[in-house]
C-alpha atoms as a PDB file:
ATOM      1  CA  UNK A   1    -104.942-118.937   2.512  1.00  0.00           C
ATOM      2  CA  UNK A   2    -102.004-117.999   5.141  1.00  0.00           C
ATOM      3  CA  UNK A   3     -99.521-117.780   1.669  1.00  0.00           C
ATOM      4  CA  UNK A   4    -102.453-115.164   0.580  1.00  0.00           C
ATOM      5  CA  UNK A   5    -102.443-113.099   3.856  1.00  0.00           C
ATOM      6  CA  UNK A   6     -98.373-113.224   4.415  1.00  0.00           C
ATOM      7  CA  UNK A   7     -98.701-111.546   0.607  1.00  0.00           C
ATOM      8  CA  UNK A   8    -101.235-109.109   1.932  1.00  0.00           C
ATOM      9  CA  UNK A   9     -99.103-108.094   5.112  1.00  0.00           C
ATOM     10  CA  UNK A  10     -95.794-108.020   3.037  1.00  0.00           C
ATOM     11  CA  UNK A  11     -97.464-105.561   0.690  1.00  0.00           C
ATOM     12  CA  UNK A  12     -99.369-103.498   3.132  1.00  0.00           C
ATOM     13  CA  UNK A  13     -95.595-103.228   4.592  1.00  0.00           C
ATOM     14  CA  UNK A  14     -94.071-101.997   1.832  1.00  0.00           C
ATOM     15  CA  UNK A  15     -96.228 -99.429   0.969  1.00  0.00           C
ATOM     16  CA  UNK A  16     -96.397 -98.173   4.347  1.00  0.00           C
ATOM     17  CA  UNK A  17     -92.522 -97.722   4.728  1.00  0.00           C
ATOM     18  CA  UNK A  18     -92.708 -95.900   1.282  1.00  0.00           C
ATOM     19  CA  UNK A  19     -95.850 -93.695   2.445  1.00  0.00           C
ATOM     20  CA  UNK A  20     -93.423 -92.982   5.728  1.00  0.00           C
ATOM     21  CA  UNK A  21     -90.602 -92.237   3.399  1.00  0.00           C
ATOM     22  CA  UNK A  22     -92.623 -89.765   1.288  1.00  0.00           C
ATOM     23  CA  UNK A  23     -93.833 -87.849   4.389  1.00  0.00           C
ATOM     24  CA  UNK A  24     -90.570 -87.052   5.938  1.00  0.00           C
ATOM     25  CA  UNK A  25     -89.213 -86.166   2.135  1.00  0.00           C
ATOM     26  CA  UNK A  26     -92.544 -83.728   2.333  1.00  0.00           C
ATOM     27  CA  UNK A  27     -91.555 -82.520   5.407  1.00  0.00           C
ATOM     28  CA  UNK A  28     -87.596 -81.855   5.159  1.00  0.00           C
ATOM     29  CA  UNK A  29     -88.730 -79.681   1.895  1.00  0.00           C
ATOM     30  CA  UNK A  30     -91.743 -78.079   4.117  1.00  0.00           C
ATOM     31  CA  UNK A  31     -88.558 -77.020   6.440  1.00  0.00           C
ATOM     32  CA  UNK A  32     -86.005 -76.256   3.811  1.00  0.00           C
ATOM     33  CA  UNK A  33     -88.486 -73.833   2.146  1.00  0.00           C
ATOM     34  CA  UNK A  34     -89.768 -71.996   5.486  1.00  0.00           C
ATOM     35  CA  UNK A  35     -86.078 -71.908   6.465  1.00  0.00           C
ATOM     36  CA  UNK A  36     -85.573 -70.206   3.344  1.00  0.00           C
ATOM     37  CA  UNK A  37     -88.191 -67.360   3.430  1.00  0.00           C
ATOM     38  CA  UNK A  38     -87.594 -66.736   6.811  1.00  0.00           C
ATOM     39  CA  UNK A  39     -84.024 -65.853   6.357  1.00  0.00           C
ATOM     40  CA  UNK A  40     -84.975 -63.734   3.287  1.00  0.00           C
ATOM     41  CA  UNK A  41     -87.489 -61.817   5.296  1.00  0.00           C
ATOM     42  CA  UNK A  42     -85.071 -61.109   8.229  1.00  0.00           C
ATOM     43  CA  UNK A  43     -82.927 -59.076   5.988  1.00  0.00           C
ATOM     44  CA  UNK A  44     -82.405 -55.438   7.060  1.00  0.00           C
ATOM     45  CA  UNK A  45     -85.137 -53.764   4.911  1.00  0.00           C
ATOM     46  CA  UNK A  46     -83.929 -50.473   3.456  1.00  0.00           C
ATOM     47  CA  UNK A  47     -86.042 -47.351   5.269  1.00  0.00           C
ATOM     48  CA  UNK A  48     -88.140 -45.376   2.694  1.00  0.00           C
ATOM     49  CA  UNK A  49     -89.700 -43.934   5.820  1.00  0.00           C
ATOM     50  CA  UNK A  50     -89.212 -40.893   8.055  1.00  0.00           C
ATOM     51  CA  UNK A  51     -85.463 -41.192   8.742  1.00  0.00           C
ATOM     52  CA  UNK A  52     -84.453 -41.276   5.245  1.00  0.00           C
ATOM     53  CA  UNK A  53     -82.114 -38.409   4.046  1.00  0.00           C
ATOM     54  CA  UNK A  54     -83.894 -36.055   1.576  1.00  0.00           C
ATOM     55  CA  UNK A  55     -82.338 -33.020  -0.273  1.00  0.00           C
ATOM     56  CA  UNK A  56     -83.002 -29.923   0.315  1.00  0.00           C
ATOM     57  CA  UNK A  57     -85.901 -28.584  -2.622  1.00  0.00           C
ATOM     58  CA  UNK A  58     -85.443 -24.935  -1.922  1.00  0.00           C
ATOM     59  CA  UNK A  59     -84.556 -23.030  -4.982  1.00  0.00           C
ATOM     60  CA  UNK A  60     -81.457 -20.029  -4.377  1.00  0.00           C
ATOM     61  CA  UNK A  61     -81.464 -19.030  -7.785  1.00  0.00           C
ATOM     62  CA  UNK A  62     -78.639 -17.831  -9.730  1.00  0.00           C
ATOM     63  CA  UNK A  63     -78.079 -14.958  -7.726  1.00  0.00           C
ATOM     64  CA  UNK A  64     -76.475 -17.441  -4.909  1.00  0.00           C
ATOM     65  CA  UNK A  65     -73.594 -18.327  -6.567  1.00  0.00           C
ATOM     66  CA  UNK A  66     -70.336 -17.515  -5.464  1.00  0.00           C
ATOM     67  CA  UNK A  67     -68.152 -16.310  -8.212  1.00  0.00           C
ATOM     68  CA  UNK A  68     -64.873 -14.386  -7.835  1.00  0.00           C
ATOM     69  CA  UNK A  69     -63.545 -15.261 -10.569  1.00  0.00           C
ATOM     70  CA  UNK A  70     -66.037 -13.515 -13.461  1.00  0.00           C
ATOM     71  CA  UNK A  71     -66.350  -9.511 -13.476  1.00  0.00           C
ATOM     72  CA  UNK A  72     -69.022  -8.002 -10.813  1.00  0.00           C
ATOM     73  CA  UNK A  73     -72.618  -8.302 -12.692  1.00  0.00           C
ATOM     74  CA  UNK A  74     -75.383  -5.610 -11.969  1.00  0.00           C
ATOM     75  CA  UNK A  75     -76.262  -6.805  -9.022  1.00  0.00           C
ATOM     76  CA  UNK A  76     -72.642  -7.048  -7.275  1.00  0.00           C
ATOM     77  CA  UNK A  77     -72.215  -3.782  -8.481  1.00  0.00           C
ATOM     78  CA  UNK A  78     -75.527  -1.875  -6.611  1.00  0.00           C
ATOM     79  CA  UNK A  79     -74.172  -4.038  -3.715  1.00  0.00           C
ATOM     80  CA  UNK A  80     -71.225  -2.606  -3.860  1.00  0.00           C
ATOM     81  CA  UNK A  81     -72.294   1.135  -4.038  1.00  0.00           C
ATOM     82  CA  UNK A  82     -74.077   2.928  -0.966  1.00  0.00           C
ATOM     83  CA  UNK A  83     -75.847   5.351  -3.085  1.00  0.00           C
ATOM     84  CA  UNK A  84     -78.094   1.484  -4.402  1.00  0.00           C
ATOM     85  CA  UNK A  85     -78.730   0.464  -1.034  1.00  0.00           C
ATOM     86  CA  UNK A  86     -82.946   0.953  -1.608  1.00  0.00           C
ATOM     87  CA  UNK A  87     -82.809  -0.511  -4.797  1.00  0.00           C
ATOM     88  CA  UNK A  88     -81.003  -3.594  -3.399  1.00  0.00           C
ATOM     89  CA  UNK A  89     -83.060  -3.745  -0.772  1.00  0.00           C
ATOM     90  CA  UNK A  90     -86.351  -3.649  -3.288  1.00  0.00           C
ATOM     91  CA  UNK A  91     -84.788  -6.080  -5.339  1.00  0.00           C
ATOM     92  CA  UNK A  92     -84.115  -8.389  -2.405  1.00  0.00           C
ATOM     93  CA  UNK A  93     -87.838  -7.919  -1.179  1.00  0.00           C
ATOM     94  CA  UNK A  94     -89.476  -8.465  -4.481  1.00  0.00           C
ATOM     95  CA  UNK A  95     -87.237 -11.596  -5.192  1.00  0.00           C
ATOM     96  CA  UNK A  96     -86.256 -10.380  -8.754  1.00  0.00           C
ATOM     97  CA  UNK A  97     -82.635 -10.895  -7.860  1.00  0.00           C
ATOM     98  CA  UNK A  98     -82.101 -13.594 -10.602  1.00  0.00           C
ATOM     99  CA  UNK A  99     -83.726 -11.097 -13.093  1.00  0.00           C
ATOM    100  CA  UNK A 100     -80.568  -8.532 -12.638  1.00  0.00           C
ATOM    101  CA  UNK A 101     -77.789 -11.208 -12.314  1.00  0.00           C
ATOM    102  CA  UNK A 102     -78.428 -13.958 -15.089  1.00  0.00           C
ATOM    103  CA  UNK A 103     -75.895 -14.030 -18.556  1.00  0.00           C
ATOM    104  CA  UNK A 104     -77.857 -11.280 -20.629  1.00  0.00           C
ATOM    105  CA  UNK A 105     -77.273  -8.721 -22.014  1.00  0.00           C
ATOM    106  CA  UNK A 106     -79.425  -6.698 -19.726  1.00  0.00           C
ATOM    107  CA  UNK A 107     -79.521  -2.698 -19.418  1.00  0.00           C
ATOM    108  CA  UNK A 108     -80.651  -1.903 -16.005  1.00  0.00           C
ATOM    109  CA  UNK A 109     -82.402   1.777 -15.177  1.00  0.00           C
ATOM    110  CA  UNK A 110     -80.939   2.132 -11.521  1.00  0.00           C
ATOM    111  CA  UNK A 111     -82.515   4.843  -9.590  1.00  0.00           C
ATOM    112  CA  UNK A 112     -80.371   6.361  -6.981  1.00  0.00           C
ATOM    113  CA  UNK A 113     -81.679   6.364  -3.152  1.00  0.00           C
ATOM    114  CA  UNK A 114     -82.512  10.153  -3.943  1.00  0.00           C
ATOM    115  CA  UNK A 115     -84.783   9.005  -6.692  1.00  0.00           C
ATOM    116  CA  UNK A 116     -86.589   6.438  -3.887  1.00  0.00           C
ATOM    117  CA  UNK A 117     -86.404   9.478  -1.415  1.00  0.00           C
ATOM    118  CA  UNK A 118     -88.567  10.840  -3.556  1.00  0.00           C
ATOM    119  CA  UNK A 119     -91.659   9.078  -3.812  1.00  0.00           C
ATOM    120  CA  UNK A 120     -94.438   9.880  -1.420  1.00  0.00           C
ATOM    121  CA  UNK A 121     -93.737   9.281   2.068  1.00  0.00           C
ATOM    122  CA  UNK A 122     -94.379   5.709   3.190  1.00  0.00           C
ATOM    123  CA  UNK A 123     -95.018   4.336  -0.624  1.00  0.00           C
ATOM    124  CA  UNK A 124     -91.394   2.736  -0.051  1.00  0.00           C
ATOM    125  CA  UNK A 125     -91.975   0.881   3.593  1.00  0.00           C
ATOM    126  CA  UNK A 126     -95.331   0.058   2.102  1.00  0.00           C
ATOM    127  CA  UNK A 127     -94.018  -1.422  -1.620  1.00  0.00           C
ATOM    128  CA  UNK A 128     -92.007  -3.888   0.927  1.00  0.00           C
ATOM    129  CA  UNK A 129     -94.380  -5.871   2.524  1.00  0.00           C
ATOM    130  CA  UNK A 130     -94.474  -9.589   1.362  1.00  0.00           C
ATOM    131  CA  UNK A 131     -98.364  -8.251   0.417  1.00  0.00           C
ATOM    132  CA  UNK A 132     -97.205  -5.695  -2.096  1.00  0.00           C
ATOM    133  CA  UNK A 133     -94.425  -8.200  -4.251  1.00  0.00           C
ATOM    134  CA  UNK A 134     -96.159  -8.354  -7.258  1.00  0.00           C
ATOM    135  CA  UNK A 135     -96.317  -4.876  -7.455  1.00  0.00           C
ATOM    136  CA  UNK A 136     -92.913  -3.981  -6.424  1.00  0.00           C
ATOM    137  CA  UNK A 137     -91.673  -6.684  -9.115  1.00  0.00           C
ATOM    138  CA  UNK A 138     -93.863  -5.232 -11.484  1.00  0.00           C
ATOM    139  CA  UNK A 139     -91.874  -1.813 -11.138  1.00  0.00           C
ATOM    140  CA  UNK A 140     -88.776  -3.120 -10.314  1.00  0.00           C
ATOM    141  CA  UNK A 141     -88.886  -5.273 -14.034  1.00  0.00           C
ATOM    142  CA  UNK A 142     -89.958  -2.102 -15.990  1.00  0.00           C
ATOM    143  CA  UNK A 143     -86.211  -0.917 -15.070  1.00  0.00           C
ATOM    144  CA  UNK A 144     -84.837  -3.698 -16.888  1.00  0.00           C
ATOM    145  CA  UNK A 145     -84.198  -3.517 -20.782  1.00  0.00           C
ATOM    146  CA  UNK A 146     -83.356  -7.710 -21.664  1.00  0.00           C
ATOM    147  CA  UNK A 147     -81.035  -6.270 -24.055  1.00  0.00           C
ATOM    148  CA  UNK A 148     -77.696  -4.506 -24.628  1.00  0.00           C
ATOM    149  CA  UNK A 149     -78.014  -0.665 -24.872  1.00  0.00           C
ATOM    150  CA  UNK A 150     -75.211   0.968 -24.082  1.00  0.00           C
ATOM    151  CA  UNK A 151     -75.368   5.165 -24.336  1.00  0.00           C
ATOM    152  CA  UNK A 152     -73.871   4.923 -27.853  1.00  0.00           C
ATOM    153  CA  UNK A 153     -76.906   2.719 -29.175  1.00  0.00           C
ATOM    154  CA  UNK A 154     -79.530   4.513 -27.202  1.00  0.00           C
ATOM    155  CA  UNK A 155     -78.413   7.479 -29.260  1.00  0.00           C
ATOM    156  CA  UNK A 156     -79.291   5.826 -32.062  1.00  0.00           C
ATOM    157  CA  UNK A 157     -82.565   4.560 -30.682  1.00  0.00           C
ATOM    158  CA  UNK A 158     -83.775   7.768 -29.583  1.00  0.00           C
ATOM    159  CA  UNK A 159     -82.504   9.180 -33.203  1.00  0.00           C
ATOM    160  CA  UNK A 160     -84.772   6.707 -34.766  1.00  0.00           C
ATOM    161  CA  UNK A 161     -87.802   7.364 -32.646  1.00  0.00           C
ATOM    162  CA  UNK A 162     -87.641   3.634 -31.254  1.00  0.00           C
ATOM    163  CA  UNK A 163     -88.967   2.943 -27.572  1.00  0.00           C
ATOM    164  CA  UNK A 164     -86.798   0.899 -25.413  1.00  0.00           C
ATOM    165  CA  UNK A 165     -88.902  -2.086 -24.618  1.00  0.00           C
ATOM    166  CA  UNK A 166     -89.155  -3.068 -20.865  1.00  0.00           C
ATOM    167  CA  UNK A 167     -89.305  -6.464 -18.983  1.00  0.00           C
ATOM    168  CA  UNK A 168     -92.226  -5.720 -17.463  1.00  0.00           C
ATOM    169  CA  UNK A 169     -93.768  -5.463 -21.045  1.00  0.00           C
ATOM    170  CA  UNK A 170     -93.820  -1.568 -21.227  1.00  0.00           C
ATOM    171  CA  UNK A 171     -92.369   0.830 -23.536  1.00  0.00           C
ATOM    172  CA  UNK A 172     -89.544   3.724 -22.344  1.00  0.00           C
ATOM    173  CA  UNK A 173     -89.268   6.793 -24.713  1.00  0.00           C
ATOM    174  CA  UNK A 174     -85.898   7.855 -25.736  1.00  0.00           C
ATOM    175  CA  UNK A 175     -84.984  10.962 -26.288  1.00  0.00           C
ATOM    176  CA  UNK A 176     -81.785  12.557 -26.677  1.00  0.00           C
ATOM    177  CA  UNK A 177     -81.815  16.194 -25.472  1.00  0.00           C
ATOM    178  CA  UNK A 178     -78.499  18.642 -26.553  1.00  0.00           C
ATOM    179  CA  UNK A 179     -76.567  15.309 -26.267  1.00  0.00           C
ATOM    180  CA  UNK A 180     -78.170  14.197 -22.702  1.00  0.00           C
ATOM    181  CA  UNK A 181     -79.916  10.883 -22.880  1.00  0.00           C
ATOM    182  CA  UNK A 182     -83.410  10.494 -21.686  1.00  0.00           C
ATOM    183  CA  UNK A 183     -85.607   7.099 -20.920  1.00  0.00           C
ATOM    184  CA  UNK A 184     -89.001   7.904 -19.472  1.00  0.00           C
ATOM    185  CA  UNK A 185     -88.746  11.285 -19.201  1.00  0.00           C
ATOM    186  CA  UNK A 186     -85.131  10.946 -17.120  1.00  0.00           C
ATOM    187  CA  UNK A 187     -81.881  12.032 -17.530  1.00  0.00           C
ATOM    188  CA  UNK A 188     -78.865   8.918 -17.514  1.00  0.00           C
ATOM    189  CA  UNK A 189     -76.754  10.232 -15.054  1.00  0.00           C
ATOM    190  CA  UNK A 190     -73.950   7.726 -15.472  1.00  0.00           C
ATOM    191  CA  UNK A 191     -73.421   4.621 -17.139  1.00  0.00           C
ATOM    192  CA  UNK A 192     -71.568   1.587 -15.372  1.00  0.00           C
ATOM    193  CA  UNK A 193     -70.415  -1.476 -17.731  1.00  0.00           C
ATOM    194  CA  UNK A 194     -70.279  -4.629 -15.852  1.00  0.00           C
ATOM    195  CA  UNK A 195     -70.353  -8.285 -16.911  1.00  0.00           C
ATOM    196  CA  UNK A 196     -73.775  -8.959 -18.192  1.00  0.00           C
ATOM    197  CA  UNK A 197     -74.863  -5.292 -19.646  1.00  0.00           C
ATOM    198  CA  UNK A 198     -75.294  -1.807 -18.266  1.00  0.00           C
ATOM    199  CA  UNK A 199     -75.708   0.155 -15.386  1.00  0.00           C
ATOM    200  CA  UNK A 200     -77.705   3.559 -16.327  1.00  0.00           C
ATOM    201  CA  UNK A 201     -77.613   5.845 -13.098  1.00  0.00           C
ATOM    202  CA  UNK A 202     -80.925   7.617 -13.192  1.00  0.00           C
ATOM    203  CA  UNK A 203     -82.969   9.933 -10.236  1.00  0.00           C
ATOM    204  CA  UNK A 204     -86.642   8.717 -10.532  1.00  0.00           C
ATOM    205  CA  UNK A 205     -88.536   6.021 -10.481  1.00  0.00           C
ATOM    206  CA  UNK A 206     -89.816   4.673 -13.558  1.00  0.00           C
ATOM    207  CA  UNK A 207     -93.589   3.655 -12.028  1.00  0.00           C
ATOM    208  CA  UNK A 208     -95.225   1.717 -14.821  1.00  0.00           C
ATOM    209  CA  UNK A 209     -99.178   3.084 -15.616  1.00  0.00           C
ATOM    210  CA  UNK A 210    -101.193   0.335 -14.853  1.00  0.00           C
END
């Protein structure tokens, strides 16, 4: 009987030194693995939030770029030239200056400040206002052949009873009058090459009918 109990106390031993053994194994792993996710977690998290550095999504267009290298395009050129200084200025308001600077060819109508002077009084100061854009892009475009028409070709156009097609989506008659070239009923004054088409001086303004 006492051989029988010794047994049971030997073996009750045992297996409570190896249940003793198994919990502190448990528990250094318990500790290993929090250690481990802790650290992890305390790393600098990178900030997707307010402070982070964004670039800039406004669009400048081509008419932006700084080029002094390349020959002055249509728009340098009425920049350049006092007698362009409402046509820049409508250009500028309507935000068709991309229009008149990209590669081309382009043949550009330019009316003269006289031509602008023209117009009823205040139709200028009110074509302007950020209200009235469409509009004034609307005429501003129908000065603006997307092709290359030099005099020597409109001669030929006007010879041929062709219209010179428009960006706003009009038509232009040309006519060719005792040599004197004609597009919507006015005279070319002058013609200007410069890198991405021509420059044809006119006095009016070509106002699209609706």
């Amino acid at each position: 009987m006492l051989h029988n109990f010794v047994t049971y106390v030997q073996y009750y031993k045992t297996n409570l030194i190896f249940l003793i053994m198994k919990t502190r194994i448990l528990l250094i792993a318990t500790l290993f693995i929090f250690s481990f996710v802790s650290c992890k977690n305390d790393k600098p998290a990178t900030d997707t939030g307010s402070e982070k550095v964004t670039e800039s999504t406004e669009h400048k267009g081509q008419a932006s770029v700084t080029d002094t290298e390349s020959d002055a395009n249509a728009l340098q050129v009425a920049k350049s030239l006092d007698d362009f200084s409402t046509l820049v200025a409508a250009i500028e308001a309507a935000g068709v200056e991309d229009a008149v600077v990209n590669a081309g060819p382009l043949t550009i109508l330019a009316p003269l400040n006289s031509a602008f002077a023209k117009l009823p009084e205040g139709t200028v100061e009110n074509l302007v206002q950020p209200e009235n854009k469409a509009t004034l892009a609307f005429i501003l475009t129908n000065h603006v052949a997307p092709a290359n028409y030099p005099i020597k070709q409109l001669k030929k156009e006007a010879k041929k009873g062709r219209k010179l097609y428009m960006a706003s989506g009009k038509y232009l008659v040309i006519e060719n009058k005792d040599g004197e070239i004609f597009v919507g009923g006015t005279k070319i004054l002058k013609t200007v090459q410069v890198s991405n088409g021509w420059i044809h001086v006119i006095d009016d303004v070509l106002v699209p009918a609706e």
